[in-house]
C-alpha atoms as a PDB file:
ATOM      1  CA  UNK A   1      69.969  18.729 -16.722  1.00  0.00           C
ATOM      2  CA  UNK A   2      66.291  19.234 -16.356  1.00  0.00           C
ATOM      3  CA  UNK A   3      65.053  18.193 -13.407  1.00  0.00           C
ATOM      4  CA  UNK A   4      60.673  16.684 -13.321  1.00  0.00           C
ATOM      5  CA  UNK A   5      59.107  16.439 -10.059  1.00  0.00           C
ATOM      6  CA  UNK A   6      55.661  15.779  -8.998  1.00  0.00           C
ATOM      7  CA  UNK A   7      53.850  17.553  -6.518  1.00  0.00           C
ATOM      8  CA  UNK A   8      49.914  17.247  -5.188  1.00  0.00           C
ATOM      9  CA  UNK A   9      47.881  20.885  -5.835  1.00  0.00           C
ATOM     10  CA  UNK A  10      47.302  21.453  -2.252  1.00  0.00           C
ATOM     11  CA  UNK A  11      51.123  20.605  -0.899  1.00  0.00           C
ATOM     12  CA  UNK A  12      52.149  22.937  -4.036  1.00  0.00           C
ATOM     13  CA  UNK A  13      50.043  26.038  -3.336  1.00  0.00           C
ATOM     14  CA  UNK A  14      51.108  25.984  -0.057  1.00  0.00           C
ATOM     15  CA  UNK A  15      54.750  26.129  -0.290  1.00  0.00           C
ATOM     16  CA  UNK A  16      54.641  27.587  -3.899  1.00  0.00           C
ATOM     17  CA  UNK A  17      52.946  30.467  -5.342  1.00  0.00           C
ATOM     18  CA  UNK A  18      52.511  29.007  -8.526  1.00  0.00           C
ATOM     19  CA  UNK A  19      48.658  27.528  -9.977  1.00  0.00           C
ATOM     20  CA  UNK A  20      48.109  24.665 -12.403  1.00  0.00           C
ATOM     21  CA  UNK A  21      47.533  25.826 -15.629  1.00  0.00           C
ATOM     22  CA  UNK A  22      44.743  23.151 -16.010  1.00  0.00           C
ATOM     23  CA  UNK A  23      41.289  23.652 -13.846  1.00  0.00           C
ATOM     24  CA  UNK A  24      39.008  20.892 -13.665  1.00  0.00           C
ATOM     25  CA  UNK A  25      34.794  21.666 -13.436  1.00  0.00           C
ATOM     26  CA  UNK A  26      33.535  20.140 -10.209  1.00  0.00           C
ATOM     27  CA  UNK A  27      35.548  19.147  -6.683  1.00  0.00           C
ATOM     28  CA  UNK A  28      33.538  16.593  -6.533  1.00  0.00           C
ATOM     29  CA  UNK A  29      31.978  13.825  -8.925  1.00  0.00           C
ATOM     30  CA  UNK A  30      28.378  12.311  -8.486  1.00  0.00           C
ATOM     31  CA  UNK A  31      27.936   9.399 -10.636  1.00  0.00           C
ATOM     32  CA  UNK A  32      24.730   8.241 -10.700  1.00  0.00           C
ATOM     33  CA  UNK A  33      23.885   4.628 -11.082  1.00  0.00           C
ATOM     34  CA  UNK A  34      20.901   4.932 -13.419  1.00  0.00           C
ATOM     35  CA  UNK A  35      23.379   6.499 -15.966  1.00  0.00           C
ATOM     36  CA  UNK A  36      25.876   4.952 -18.003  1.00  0.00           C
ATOM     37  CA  UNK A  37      28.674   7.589 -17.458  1.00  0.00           C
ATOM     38  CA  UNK A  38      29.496  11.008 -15.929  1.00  0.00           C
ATOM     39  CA  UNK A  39      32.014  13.521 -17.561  1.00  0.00           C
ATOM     40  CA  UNK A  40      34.346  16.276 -15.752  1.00  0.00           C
ATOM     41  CA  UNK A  41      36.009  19.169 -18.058  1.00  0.00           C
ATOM     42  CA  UNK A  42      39.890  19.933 -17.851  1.00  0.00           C
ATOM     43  CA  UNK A  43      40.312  23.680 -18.835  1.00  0.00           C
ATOM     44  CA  UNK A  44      43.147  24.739 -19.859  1.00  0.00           C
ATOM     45  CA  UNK A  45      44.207  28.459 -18.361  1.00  0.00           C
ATOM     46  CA  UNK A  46      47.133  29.273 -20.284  1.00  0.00           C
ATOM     47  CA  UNK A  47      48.529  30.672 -23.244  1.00  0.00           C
ATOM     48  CA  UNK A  48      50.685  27.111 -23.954  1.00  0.00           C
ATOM     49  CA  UNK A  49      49.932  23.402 -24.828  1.00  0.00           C
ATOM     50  CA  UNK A  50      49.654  21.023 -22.219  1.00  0.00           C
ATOM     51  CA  UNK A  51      49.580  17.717 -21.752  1.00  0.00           C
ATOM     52  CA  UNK A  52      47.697  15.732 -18.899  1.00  0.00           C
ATOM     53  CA  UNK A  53      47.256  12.312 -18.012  1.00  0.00           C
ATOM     54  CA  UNK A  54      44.143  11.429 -16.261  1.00  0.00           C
ATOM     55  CA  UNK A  55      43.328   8.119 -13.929  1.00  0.00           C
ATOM     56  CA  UNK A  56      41.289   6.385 -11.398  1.00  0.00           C
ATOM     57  CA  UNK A  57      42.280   4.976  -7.698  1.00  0.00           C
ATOM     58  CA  UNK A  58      40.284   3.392  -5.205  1.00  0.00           C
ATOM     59  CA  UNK A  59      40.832   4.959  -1.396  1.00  0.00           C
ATOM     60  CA  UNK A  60      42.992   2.279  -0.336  1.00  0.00           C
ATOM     61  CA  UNK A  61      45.714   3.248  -2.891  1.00  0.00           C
ATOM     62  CA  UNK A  62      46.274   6.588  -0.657  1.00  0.00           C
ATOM     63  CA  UNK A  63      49.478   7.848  -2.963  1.00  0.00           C
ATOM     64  CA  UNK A  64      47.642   7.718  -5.820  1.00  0.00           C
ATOM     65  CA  UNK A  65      50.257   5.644  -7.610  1.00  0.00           C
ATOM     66  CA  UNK A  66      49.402   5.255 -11.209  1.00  0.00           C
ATOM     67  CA  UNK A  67      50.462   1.588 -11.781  1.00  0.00           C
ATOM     68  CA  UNK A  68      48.100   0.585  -8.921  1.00  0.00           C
ATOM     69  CA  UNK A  69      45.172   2.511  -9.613  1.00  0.00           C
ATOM     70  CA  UNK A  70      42.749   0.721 -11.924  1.00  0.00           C
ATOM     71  CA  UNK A  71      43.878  -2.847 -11.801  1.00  0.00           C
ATOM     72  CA  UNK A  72      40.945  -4.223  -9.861  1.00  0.00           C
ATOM     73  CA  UNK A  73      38.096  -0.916 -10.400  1.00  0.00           C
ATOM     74  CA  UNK A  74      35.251  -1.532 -13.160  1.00  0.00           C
ATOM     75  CA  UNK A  75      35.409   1.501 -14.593  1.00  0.00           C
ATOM     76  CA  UNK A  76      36.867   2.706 -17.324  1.00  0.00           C
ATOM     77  CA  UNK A  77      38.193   6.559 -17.776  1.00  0.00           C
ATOM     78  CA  UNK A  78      38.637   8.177 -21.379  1.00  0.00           C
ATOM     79  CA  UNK A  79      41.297   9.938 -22.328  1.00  0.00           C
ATOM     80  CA  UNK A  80      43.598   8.973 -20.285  1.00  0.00           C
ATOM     81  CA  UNK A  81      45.755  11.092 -22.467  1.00  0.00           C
ATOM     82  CA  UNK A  82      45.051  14.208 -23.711  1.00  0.00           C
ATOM     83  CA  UNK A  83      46.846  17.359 -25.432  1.00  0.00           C
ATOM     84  CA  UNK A  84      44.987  20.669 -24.798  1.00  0.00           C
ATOM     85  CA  UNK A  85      45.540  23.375 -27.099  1.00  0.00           C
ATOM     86  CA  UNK A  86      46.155  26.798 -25.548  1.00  0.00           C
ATOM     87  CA  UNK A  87      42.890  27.818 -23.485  1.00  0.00           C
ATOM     88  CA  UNK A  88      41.320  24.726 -24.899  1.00  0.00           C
ATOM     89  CA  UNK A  89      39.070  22.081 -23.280  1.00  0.00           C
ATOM     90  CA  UNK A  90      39.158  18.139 -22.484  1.00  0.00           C
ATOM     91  CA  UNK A  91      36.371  16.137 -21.544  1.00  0.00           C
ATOM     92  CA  UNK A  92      37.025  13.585 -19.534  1.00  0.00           C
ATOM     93  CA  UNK A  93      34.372  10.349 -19.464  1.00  0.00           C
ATOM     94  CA  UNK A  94      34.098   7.371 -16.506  1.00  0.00           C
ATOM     95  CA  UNK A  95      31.586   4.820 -17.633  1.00  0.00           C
ATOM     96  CA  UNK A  96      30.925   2.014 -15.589  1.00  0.00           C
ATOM     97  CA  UNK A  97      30.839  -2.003 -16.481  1.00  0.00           C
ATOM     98  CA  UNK A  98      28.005  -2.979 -15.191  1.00  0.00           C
ATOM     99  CA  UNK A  99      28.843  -4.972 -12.159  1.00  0.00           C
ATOM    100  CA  UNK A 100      31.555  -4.816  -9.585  1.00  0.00           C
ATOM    101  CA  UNK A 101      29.980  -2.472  -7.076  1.00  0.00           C
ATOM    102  CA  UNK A 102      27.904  -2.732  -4.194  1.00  0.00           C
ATOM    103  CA  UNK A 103      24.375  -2.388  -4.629  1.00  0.00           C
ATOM    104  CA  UNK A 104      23.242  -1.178  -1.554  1.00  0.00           C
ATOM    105  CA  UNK A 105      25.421   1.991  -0.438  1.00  0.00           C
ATOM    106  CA  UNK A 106      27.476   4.567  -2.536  1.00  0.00           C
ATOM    107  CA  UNK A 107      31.245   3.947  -2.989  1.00  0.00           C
ATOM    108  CA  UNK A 108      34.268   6.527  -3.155  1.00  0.00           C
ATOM    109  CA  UNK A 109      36.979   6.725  -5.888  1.00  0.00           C
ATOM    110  CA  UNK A 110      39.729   8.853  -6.474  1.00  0.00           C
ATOM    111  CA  UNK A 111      40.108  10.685 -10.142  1.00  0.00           C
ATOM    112  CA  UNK A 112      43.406  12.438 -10.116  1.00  0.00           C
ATOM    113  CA  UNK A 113      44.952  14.349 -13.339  1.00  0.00           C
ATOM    114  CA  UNK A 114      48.181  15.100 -13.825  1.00  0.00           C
ATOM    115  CA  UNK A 115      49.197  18.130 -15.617  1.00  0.00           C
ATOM    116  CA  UNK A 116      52.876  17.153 -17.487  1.00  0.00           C
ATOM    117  CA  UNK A 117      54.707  19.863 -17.692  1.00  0.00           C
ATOM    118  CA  UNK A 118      56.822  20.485 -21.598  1.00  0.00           C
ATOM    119  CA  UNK A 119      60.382  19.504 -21.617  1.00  0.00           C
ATOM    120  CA  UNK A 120      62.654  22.548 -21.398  1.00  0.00           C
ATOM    121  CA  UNK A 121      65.937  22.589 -22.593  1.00  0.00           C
ATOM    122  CA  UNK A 122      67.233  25.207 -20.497  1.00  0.00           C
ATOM    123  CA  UNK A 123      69.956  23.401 -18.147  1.00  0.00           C
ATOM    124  CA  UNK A 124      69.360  22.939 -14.303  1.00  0.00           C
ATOM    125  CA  UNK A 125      65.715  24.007 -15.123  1.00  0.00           C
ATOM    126  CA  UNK A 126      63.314  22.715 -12.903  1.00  0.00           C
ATOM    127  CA  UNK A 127      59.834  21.338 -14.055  1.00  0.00           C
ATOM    128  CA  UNK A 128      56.773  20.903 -11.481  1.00  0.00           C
ATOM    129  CA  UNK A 129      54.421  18.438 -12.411  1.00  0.00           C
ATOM    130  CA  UNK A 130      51.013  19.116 -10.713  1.00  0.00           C
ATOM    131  CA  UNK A 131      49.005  16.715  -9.757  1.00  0.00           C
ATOM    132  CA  UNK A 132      44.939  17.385  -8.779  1.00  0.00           C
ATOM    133  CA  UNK A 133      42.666  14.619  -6.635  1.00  0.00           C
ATOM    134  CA  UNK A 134      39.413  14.957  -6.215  1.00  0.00           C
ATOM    135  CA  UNK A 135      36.785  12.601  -4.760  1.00  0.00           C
ATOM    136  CA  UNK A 136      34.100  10.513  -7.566  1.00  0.00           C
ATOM    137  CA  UNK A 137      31.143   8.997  -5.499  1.00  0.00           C
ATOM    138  CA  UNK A 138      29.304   5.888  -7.281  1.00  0.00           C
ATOM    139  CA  UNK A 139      26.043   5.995  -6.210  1.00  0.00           C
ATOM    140  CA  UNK A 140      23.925   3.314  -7.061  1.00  0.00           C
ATOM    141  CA  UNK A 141      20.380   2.856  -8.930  1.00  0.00           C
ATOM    142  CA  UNK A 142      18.783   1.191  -6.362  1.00  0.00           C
ATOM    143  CA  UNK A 143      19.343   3.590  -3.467  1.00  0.00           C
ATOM    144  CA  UNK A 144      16.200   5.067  -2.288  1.00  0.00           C
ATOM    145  CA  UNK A 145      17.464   7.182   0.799  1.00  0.00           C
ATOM    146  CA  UNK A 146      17.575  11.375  -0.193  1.00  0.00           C
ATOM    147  CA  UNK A 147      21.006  12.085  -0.285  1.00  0.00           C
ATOM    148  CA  UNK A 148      20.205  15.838   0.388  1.00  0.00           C
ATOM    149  CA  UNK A 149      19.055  14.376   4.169  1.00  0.00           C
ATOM    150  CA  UNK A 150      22.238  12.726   5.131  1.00  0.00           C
ATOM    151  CA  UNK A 151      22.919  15.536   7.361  1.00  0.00           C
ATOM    152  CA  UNK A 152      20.016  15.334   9.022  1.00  0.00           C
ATOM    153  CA  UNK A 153      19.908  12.168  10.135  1.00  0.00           C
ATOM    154  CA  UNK A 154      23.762  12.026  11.488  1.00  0.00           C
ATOM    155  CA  UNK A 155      23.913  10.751  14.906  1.00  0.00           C
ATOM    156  CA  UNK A 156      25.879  12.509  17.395  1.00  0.00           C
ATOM    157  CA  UNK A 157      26.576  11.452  20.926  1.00  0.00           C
ATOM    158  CA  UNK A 158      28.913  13.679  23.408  1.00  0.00           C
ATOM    159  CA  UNK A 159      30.595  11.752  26.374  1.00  0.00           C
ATOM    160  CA  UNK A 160      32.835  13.496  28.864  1.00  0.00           C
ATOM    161  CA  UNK A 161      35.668  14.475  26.651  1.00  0.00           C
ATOM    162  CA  UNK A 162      34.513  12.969  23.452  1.00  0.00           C
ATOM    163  CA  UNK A 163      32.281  13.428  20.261  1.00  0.00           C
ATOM    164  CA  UNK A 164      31.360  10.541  18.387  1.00  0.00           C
ATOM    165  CA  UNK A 165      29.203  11.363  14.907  1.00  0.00           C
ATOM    166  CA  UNK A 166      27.642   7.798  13.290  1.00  0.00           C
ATOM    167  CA  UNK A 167      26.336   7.950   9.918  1.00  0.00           C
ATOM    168  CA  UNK A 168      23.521   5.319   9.254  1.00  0.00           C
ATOM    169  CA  UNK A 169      22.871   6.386   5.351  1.00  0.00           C
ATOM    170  CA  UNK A 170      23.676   4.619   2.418  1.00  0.00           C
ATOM    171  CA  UNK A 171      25.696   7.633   1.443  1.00  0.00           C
ATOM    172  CA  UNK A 172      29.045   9.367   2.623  1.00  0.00           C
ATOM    173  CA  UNK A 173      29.156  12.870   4.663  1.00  0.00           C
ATOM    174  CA  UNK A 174      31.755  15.138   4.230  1.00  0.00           C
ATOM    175  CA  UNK A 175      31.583  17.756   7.040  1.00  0.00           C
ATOM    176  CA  UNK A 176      33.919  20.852   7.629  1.00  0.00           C
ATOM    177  CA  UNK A 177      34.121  23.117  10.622  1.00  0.00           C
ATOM    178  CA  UNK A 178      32.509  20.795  13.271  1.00  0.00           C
ATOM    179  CA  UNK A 179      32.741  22.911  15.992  1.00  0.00           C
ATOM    180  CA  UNK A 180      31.131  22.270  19.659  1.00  0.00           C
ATOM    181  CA  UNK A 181      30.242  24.946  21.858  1.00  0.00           C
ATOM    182  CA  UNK A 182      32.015  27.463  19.630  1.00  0.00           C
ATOM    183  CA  UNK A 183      34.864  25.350  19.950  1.00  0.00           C
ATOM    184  CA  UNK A 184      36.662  23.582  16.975  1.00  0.00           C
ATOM    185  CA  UNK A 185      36.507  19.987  17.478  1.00  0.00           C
ATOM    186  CA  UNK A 186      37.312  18.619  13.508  1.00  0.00           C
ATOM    187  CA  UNK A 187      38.611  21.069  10.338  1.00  0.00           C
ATOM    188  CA  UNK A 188      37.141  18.161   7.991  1.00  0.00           C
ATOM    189  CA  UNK A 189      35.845  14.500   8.006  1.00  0.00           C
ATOM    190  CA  UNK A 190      34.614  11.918   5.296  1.00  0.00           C
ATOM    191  CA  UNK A 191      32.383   9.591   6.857  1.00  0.00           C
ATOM    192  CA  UNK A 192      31.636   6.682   4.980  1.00  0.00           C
ATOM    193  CA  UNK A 193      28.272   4.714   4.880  1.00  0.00           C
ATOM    194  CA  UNK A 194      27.856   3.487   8.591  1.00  0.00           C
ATOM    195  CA  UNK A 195      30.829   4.468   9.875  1.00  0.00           C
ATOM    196  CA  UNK A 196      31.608   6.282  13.072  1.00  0.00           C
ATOM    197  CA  UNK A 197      34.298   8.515  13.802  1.00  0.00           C
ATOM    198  CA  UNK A 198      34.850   9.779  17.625  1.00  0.00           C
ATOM    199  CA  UNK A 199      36.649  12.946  18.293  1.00  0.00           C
ATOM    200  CA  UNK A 200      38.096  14.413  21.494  1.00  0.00           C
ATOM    201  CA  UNK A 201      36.700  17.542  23.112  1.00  0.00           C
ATOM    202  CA  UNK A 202      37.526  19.701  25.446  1.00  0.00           C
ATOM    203  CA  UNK A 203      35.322  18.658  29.058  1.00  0.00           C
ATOM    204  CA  UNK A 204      31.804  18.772  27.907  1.00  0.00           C
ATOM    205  CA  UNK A 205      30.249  19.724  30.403  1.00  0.00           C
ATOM    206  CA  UNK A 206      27.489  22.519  30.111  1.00  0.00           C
ATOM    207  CA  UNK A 207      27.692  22.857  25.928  1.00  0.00           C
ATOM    208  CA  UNK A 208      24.520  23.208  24.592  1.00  0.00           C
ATOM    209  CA  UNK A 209      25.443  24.131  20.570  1.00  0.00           C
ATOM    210  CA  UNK A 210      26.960  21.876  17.783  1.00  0.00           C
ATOM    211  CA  UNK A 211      27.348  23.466  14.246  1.00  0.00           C
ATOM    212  CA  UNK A 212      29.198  22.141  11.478  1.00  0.00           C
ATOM    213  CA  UNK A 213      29.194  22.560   7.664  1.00  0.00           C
ATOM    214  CA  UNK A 214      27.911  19.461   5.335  1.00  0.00           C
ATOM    215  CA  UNK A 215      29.056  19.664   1.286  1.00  0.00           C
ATOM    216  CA  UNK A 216      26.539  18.926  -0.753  1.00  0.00           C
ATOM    217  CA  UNK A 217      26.037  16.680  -3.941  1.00  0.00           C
ATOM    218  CA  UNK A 218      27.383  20.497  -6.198  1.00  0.00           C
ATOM    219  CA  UNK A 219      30.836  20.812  -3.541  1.00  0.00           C
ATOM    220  CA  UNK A 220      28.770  23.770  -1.832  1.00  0.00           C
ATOM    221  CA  UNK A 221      28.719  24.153   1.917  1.00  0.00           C
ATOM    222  CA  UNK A 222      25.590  23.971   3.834  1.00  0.00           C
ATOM    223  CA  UNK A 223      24.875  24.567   7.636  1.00  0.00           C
ATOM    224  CA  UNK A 224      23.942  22.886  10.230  1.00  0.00           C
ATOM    225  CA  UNK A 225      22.934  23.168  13.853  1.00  0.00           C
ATOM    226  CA  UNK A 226      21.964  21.075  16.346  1.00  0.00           C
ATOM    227  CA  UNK A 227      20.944  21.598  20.524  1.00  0.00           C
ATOM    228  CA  UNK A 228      22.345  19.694  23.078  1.00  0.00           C
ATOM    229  CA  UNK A 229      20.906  17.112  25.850  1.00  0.00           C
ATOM    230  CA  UNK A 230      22.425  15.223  28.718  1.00  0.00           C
ATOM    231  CA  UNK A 231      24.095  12.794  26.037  1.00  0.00           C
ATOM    232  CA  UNK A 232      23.988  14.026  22.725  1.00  0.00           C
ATOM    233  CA  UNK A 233      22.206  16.522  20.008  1.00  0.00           C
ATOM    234  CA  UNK A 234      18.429  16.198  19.147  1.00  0.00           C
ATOM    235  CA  UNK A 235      17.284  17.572  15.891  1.00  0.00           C
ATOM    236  CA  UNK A 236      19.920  18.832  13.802  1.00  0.00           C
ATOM    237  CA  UNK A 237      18.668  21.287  11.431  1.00  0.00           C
ATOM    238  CA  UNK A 238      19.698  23.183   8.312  1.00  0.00           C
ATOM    239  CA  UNK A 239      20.751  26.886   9.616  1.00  0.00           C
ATOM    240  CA  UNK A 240      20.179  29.896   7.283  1.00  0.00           C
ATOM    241  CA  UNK A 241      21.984  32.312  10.221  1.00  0.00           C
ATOM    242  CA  UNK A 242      23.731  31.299  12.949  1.00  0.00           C
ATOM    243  CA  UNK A 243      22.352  29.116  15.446  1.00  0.00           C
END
């Protein structure tokens, strides 16, 4: 009996030391609304065929679940099927409808691909699907805010045993390695256009230094700093050494 089971990239290289054959080109997708589409490559890493399936989700759909994914999106992903030849290449394209999303801040979407493993004859053998997310932002034309300054312009206010971080842009920030006096307040955070997100600190009394890391529009990290006040951080600034 052969066994299939499906397992998410991160959960798999954690428990496993296997890697997925397949590698996709970005971590991240921009699509930008003046364009009609934006593309990611699958690369295939091995020495064997493979066969992936490819999809769409919005956020809300947090497992990912394939017969959920696109009922309701706009968007339309191509191949959703594809056979790559050993160490051969897929192109994958998401072109937008025209209409469906807001106008007046970027959206997130999921684009997961699935990497099917072949069928093995072999009895008891087991076969591990993996299965790779990463996050597609839809930016839209009309947005005339520099993404590159979303970091900048982050509000942060510290209370007695809390840090709350607001984000008035039109665009999402994904910060790593907030850390508050030296101290590790949040490993990672997604903040959404105008959203705020509080987290709790140790007493704050007396720290003078926030730092955290902010990805930018190519998945690269970039660093930030920021001195303290009586309530909060005044000009946070990009760091080329440490703060």
């Amino acid at each position: 009996m052969t066994k299939l089971i499906y397992l998410g990239l991160a959960a798999l290289l954690s428990s496993f030391n296997l890697q997925a054959a397949v590698s996709l080109s970005g971590t991240r997708l921009i699509f930008d609304g003046r364009y009609p589409e934006v593309s990611l490559e699958v690369a295939n890493r091995s020495d064997r065929e493979v066969l992936i399936q490819a999809w769409l989700s919005a956020p809300a759909n947090t497992d990912g679940d394939l017969e959920d994914a696109a009922a309701e999106l706009p968007f339309v992903l191509s191949p959703q099927l594809a056979r790559l030849d050993a160490r051969g290449k897929q192109t994958l394209r998401v072109l937008y409808q025209g209409q469906g999303m807001p106008l007046n801040e970027e959206s997130l979407l999921h684009v997961y691909v699935l990497e099917i493993p072949r069928r093995t004859e072999v009895t008891n053998a087991l076969n591990i699907a993996i299965r790779q997310r990463i996050n597609l932002f839809y930016r839209p034309a009309g947005l005339t805010e520099d993404p590159a300054a979303t970091a900048y312009r982050l509000r942060w206010t510290l209370a007695s045993t809390s840090l709350r971080v607001s984000n008035p842009t039109s665009y999402h920030a994904a910060l790593q390695d907030v850390r508050l006096g030296g101290v590790a307040a949040r490993d990672y955070l997604l903040l959404a256009p105008g959203a705020s997100h509080e987290m709790a600190v140790p007493a704050a009394g007396g720290i003078r230094s926030l730092s955290f890391k902010a990805l930018n529009d190519y998945g690269g990290a970039d660093a930030y700093c920021a001195a303290g006040k009586s309530d909060g951080f005044d000009n946070t600034e990009h760091r080329q050494k440490d703060c």
